[in-house]
Protein backbone atom coordinates (compact mmCIF):
# COMPACT_ATOMS: atom_id res chain seq x y z
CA UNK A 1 -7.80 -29.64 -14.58
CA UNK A 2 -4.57 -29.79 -12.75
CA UNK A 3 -2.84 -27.33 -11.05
CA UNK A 4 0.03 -26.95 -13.61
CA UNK A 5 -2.84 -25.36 -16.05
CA UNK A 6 -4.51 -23.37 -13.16
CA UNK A 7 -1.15 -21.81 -12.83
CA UNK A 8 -0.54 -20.97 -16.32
CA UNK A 9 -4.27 -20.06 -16.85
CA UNK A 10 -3.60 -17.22 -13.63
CA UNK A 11 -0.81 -16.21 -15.16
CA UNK A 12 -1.73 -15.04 -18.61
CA UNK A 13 -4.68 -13.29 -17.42
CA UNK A 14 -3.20 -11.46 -14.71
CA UNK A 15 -0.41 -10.07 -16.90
CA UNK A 16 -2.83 -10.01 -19.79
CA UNK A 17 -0.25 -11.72 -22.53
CA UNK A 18 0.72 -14.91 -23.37
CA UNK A 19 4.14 -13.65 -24.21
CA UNK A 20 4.75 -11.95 -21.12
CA UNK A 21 3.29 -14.76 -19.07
CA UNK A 22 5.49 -17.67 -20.99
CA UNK A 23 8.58 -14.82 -19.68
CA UNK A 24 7.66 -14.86 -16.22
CA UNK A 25 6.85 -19.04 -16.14
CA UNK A 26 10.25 -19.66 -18.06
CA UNK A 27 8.15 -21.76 -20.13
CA UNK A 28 7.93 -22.23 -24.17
CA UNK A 29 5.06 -20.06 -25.30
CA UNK A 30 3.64 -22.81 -27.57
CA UNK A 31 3.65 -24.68 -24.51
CA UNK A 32 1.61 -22.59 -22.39
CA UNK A 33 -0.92 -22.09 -25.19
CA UNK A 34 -1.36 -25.90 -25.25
CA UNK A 35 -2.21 -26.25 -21.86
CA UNK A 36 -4.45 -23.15 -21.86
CA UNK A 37 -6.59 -24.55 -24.42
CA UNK A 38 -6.82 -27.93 -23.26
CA UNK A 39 -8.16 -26.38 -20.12
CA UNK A 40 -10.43 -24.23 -22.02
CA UNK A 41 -11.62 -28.24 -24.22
CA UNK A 42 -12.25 -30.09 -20.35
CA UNK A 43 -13.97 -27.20 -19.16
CA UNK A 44 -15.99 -26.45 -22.57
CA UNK A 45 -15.45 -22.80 -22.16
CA UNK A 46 -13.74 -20.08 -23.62
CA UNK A 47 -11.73 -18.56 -20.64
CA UNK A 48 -9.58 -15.98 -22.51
CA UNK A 49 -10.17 -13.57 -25.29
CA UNK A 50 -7.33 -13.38 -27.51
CA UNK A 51 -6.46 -10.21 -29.38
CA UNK A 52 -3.89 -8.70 -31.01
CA UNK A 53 -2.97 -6.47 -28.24
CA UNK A 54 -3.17 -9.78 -25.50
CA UNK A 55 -5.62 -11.87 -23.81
CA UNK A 56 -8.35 -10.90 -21.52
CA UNK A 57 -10.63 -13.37 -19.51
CA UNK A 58 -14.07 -14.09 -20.70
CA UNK A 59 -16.92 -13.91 -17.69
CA UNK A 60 -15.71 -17.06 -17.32
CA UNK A 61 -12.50 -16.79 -17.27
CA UNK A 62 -12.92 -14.24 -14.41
CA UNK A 63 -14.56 -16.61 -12.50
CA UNK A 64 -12.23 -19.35 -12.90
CA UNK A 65 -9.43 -16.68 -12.27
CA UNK A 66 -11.09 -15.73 -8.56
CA UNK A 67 -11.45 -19.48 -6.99
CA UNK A 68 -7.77 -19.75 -9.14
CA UNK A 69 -6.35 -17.30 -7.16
CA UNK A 70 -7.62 -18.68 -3.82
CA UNK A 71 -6.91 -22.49 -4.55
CA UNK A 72 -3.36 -21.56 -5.35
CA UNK A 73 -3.07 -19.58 -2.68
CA UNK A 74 -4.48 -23.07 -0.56
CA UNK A 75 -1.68 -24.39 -2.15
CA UNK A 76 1.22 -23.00 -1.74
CA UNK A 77 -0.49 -22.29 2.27
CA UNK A 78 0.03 -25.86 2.38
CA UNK A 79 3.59 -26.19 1.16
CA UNK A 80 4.38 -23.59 3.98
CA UNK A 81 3.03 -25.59 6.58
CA UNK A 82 4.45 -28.63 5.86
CA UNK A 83 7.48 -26.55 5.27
CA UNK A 84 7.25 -25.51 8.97
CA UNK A 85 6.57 -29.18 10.44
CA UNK A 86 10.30 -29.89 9.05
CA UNK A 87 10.91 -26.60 11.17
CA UNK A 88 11.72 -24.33 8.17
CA UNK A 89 9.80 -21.16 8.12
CA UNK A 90 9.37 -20.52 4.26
CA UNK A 91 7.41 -19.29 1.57
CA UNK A 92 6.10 -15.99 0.27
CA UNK A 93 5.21 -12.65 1.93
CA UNK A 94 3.76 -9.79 0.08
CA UNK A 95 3.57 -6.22 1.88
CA UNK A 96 1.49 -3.33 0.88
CA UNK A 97 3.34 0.20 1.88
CA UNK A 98 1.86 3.58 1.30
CA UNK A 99 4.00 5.84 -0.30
CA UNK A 100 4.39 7.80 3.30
CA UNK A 101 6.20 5.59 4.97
CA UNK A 102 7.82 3.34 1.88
CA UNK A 103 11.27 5.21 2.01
CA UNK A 104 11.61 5.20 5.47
CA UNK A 105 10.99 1.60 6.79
CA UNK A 106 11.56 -0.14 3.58
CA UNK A 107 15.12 -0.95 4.78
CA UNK A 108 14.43 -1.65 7.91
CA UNK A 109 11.97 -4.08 7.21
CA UNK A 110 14.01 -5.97 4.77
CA UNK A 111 16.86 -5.88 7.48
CA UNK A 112 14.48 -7.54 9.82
CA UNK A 113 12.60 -10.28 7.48
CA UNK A 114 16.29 -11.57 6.54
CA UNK A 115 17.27 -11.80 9.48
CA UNK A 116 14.35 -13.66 11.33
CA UNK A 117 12.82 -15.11 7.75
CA UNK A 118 15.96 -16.19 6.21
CA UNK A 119 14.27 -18.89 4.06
CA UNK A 120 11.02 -16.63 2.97
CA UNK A 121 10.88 -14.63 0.05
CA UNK A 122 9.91 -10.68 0.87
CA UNK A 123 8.01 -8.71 -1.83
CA UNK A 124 7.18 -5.20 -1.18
CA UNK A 125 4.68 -3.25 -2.89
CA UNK A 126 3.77 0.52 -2.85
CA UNK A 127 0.40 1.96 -3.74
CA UNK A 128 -2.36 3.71 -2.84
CA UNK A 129 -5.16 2.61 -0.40
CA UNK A 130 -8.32 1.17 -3.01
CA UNK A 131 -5.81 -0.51 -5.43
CA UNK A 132 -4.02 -2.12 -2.25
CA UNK A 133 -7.59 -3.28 -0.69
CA UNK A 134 -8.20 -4.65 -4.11
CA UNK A 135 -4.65 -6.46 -4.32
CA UNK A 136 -5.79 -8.00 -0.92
CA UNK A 137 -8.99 -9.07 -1.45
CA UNK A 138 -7.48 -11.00 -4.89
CA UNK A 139 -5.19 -12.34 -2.68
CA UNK A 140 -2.03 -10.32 -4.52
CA UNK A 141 -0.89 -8.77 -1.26
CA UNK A 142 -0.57 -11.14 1.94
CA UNK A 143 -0.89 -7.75 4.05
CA UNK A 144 -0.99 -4.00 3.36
CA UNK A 145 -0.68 -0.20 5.81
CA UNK A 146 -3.76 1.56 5.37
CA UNK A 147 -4.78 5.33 6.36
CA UNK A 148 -8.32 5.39 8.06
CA UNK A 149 -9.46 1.94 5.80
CA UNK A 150 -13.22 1.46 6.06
CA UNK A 151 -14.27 -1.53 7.96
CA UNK A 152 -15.26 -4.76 6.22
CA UNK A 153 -16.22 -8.19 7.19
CA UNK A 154 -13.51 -9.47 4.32
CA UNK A 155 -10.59 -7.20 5.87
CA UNK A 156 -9.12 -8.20 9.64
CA UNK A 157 -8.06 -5.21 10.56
CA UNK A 158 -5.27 -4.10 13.80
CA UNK A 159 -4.89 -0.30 14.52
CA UNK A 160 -0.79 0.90 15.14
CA UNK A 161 -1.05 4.19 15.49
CA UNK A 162 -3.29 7.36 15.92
CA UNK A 163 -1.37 10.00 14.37
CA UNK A 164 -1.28 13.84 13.90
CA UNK A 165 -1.37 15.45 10.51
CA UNK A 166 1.13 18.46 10.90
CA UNK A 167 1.25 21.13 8.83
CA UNK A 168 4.50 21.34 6.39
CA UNK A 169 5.80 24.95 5.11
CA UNK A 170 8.30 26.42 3.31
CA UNK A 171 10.59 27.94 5.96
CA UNK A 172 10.42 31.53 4.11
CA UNK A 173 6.33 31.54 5.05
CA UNK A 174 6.71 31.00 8.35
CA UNK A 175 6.49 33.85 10.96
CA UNK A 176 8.62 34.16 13.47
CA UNK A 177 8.48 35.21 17.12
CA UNK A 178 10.80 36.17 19.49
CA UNK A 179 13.73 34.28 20.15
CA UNK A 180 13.62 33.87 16.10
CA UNK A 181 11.81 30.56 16.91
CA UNK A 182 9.06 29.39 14.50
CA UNK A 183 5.20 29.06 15.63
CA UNK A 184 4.74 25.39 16.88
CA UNK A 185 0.92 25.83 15.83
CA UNK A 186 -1.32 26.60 13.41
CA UNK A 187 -5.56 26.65 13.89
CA UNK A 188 -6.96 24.61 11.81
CA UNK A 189 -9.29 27.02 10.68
CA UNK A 190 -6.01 29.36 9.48
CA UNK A 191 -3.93 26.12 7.72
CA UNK A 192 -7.48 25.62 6.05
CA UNK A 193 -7.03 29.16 4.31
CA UNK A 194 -3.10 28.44 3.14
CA UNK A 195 -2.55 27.56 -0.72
CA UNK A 196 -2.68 23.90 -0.29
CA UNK A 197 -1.14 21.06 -2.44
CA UNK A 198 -2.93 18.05 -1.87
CA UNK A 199 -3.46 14.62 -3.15
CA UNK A 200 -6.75 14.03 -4.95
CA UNK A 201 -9.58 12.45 -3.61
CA UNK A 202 -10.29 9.51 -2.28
CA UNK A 203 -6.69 9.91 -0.77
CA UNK A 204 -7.35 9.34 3.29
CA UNK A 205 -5.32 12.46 4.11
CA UNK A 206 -7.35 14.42 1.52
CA UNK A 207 -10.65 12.72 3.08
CA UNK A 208 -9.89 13.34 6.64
CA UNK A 209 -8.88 17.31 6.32
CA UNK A 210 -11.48 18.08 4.23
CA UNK A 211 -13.93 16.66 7.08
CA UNK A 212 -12.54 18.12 10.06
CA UNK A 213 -12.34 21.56 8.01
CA UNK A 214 -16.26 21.42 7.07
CA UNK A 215 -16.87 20.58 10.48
CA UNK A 216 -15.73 24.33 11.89
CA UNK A 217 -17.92 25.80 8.47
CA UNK A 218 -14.81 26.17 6.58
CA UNK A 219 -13.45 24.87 3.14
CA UNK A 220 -9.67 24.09 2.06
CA UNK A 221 -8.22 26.68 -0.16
CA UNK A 222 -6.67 24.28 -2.44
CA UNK A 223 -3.89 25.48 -4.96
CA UNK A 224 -2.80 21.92 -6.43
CA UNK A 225 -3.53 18.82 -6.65
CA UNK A 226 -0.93 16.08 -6.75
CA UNK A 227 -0.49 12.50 -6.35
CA UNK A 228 2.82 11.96 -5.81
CA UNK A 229 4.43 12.42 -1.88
CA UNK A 230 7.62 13.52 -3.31
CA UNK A 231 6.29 16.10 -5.96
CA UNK A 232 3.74 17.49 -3.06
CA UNK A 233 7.47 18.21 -0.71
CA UNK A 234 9.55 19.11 -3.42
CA UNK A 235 6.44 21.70 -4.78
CA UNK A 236 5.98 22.90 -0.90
CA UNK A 237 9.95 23.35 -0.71
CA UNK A 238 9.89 25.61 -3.59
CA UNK A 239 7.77 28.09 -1.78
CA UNK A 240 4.18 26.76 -4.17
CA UNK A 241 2.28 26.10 -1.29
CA UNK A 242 1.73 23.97 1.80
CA UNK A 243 1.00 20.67 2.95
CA UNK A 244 -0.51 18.47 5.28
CA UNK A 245 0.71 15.01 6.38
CA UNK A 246 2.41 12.53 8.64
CA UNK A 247 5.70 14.57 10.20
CA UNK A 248 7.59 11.68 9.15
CA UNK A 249 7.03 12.20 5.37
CA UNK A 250 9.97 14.38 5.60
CA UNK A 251 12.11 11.19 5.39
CA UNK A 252 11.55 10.79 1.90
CA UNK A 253 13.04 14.33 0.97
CA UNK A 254 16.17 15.79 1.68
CA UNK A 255 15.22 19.31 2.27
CA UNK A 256 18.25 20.79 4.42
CA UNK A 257 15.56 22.39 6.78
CA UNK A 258 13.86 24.65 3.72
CA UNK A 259 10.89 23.20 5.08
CA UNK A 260 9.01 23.46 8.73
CA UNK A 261 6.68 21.27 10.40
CA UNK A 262 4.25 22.86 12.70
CA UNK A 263 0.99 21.25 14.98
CA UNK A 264 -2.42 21.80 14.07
CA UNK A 265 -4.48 22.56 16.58
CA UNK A 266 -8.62 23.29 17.37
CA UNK A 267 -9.15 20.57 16.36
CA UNK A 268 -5.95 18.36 15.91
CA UNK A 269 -6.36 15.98 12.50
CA UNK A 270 -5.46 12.57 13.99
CA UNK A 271 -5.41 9.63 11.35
CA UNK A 272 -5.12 6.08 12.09
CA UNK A 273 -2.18 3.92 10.60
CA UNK A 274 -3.82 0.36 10.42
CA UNK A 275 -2.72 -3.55 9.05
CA UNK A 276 -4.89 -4.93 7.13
CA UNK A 277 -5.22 -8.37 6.27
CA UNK A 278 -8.06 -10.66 4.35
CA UNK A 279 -9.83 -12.27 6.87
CA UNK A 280 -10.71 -15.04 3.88
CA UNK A 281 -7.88 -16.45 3.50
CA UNK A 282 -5.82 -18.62 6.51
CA UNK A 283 -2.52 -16.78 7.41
CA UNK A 284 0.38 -18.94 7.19
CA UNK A 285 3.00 -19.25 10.30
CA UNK A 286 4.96 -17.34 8.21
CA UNK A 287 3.17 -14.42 7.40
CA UNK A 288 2.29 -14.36 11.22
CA UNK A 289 5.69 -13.85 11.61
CA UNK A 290 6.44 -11.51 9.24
CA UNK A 291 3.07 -9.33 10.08
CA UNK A 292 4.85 -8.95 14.13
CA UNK A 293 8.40 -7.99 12.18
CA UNK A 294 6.22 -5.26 10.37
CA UNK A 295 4.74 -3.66 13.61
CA UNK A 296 7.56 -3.88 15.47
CA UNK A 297 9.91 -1.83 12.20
CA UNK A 298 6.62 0.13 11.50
CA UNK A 299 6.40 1.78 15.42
CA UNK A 300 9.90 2.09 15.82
CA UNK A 301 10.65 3.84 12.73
CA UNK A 302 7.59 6.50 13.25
CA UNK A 303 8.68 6.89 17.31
CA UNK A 304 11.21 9.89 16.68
CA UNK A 305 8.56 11.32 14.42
CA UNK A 306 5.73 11.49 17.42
CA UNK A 307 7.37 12.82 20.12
């Protein structure tokens, strides 16, 4: 076995085609199926199953493609760092973002990796929170922002923030007082009995209100469900309902102030913005780096958000 077939192996069964996988290599296909198999004749296995619609990896093959993963991770850890002893800091990053904050510190971060990582390569990835734990724990994702992860011996995990959920309105909803100034708060208990549009479960948001609401006896009045941050502001802008996140969701909408932000209070839903790492796998001087760069854009971007 040699690591020019490990690669190749990786390849096709991550992106589940040989075709696709011969693309991304910028290798011959005929090629790649060569040294497949003779992988497959030294290790006296089938590793893939080949179909008409791809390849998918036997039991075996998903064992071989787990320590794969990791020893070319070792790899190309150990490029870096002799990288770094000719004082170049190189090599790979790969970011997790939740939708939430992707817009809004996406340049910003990108700015800053150039800038002090000049000679790294930057890949950014949105998703949600279980497909991003999973993308870490296969080593796809170097580091990822979590909502309120669950603590694991496999994750490493530093808390950034403690943050209010606030509750977002279309402007025509909102009573005013006097002074024609909108309420800056909403109980709980009240926001609980709005038409809500909220992500589906196990979304953290989702998870945390629905707690905090059956802890005062009382149960979300839920109108939609969506999973998509943009649908749930444009939906809330239109007058369909209201939601509850981050204040500084509103940075991935232009709403021209159709839409208010008020506190909830008694109690106030605080979730915790976390970075999340596998605690597996070494972290390259690099990625150190890179994970300081991503704290430092990350509470500077939120600041005018949580005054």
């Amino acid at each position: 076995m040699d690591l020019k077939q490990l690669e190749y192996f990786v390849r096709v069964a991550e992106l589940g085609s040989f075709t696709r996988a011969a693309i991304a290599l910028d290798v011959a296909q005929p090629a790649l199926s060569r040294q497949i198999r003779l992988l497959e004749v030294e290790l006296r296995q089938n590793l893939l199953a080949r179909n008409g619609r791809g390849a998918t990896p036997t039991e075996a093959g998903k064992l071989l493609l787990e320590h794969g993963r990791g020893i070319l991770h070792q790899v190309a850890v150990a490029r870096e760092e002799l990288g770094v002893a000719r004082g170049a800091l190189a090599g790979r990053v790969s970011i997790g973002l939740p939708p939430s904050l992707s817009r809004l510190i996406t340049v910003p971060l990108t700015q800053a990796f150039r800038a002090k990582l000049p000679q790294a390569q930057l890949t950014l990835t949105e998703g949600f929170s279980l497909v991003m734990i999973d993308s870490l724990r296969m080593g796809n994702l170097d580091m990822a922002l979590l909502y309120n992860p669950e603590r694991s011996p496999d994750m490493e995990q530093t808390l950034l923030h403690e943050e209010e959920l606030v509750l977002i309105s279309p402007r025509a909803e909102v009573p005013e007082s006097k002074g024609s100034k909108a309420r800056t708060a909403v109980a709980l208990r009240d926001a609980a009995a709005l038409p809500l549009i909220l992500p589906s479960r196990p979304n953290a948001f989702r998870l945390l209100l629905e707690a905090e609401a059956m802890r005062l006896g009382s149960a979300l009045r839920i109108a939609m469900e969506v999973d998509g941050l943009n649908a749930i502001l444009s939906l809330v802008r239109e007058g369909f309902g209201h939601a509850v996140l981050p204040a500084y969701t509103l940075a991935n909408i232009d709403h021209g102030g159709a839409l208010v932000v008020r506190r909830l209070q008694a109690p106030r839903p605080t979730s915790q913005l976390t970075l999340v790492r596998s605690s597996r796998r070494p972290s390259t001087e690099t990625q150190k780096v890179a994970r300081a760069l991503l704290q430092d854009v990350v509470l500077r971007a939120i600041a005018p958000y949580t005054t």
